[in-house]
C-alpha atoms as a PDB file:
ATOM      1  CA  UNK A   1     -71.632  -8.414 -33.521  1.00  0.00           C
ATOM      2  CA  UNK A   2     -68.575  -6.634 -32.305  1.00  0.00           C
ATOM      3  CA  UNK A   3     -68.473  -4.778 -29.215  1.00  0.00           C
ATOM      4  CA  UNK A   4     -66.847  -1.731 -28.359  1.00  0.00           C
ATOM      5  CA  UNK A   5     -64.062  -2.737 -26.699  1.00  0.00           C
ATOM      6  CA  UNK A   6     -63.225  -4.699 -29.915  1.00  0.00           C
ATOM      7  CA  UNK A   7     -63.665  -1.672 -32.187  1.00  0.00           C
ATOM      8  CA  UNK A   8     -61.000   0.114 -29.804  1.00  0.00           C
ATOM      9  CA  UNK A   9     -58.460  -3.208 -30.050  1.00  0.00           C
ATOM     10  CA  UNK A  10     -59.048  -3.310 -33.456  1.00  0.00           C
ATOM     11  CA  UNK A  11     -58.506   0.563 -34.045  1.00  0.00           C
ATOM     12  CA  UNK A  12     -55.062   0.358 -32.314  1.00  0.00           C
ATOM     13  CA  UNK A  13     -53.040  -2.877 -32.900  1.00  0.00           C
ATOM     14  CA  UNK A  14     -51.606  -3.593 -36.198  1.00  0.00           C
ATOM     15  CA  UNK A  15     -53.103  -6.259 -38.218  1.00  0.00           C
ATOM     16  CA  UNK A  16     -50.198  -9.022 -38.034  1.00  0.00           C
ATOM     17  CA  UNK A  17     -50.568  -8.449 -34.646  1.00  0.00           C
ATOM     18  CA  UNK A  18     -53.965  -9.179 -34.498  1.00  0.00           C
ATOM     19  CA  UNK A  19     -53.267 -12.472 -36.703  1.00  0.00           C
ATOM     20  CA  UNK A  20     -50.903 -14.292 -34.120  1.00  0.00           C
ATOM     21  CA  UNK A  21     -52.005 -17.583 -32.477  1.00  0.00           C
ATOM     22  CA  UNK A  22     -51.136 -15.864 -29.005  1.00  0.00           C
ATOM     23  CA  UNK A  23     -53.845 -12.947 -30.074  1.00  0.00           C
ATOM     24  CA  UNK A  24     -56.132 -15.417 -31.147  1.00  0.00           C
ATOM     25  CA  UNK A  25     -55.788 -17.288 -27.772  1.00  0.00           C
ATOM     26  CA  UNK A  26     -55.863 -14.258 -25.455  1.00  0.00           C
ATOM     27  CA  UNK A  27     -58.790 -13.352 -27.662  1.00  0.00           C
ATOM     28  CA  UNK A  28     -60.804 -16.723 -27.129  1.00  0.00           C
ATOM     29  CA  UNK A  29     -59.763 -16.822 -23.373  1.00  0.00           C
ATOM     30  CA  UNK A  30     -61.321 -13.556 -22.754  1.00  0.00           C
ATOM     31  CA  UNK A  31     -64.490 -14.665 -24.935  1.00  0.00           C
ATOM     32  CA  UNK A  32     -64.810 -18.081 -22.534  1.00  0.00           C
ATOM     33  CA  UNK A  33     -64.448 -15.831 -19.117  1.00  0.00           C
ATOM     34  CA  UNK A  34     -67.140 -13.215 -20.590  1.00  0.00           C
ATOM     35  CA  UNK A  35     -69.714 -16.286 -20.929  1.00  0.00           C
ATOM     36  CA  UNK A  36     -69.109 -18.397 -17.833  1.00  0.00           C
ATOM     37  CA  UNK A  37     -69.388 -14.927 -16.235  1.00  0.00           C
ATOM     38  CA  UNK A  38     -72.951 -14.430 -17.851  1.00  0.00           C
ATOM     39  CA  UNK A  39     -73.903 -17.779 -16.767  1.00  0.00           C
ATOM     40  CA  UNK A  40     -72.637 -16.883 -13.128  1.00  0.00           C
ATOM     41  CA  UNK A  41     -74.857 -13.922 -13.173  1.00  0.00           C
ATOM     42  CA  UNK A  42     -77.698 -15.468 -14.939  1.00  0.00           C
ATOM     43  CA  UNK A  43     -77.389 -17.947 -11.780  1.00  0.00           C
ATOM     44  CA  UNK A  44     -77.270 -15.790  -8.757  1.00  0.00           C
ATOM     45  CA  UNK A  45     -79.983 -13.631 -10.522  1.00  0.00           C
ATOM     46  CA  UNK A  46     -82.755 -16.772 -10.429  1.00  0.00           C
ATOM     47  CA  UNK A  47     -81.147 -17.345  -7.066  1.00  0.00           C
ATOM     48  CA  UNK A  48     -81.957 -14.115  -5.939  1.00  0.00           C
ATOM     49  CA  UNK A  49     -85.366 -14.745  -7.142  1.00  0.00           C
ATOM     50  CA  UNK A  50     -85.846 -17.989  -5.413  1.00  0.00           C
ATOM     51  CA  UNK A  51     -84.940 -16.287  -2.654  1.00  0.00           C
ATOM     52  CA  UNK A  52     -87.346 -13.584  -2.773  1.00  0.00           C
ATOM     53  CA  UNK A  53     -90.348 -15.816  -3.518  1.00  0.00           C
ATOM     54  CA  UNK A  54     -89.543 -17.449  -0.447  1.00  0.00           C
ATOM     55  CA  UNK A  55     -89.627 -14.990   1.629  1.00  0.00           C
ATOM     56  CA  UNK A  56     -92.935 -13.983   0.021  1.00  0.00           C
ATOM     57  CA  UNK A  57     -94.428 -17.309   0.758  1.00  0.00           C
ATOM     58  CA  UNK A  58     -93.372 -16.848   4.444  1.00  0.00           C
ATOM     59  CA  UNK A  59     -94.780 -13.487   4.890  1.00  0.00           C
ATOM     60  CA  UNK A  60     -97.912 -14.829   3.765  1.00  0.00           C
ATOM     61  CA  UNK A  61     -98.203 -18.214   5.927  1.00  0.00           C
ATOM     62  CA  UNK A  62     -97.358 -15.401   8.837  1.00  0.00           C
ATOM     63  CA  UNK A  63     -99.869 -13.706   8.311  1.00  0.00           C
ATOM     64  CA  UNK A  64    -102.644 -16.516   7.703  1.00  0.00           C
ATOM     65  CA  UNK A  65    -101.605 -18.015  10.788  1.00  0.00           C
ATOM     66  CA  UNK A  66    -101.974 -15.202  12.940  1.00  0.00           C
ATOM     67  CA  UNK A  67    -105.219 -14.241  11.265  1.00  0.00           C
ATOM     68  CA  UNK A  68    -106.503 -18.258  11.600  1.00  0.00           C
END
């Protein structure tokens, strides 16, 4: 599956270009940072969820307790 910005590199460099070993490592460097930053988000997202359940749970001991 290419994306779009790949369809636009692809449009405008040449194809020996495209074929050197410093492409091809700029290319997989770029691929690495796009995943570890997925995982990062993927992360602070179930953090962020974790978080909020918490504070659920502690709005509702709150409130039993005062009720009680």
């Amino acid at each position: 599956m290419t994306t779009v910005s790949e369809k636009v590199i692809k449009k405008h460099l040449k194809e020996e270009v495209m074929n050197t070993i410093e492409f091809r490592e700029i290319e997989l460097q770029i691929r690495e940072e796009k995943l570890l930053r997925i995982k990062w988000d993927e992360k602070r997202r179930r953090s962020m969820e974790k978080q909020r359940c918490r504070a659920r749970w502690s709005d509702r001991e709150s409130t039993i307790f005062r009720k009680g």
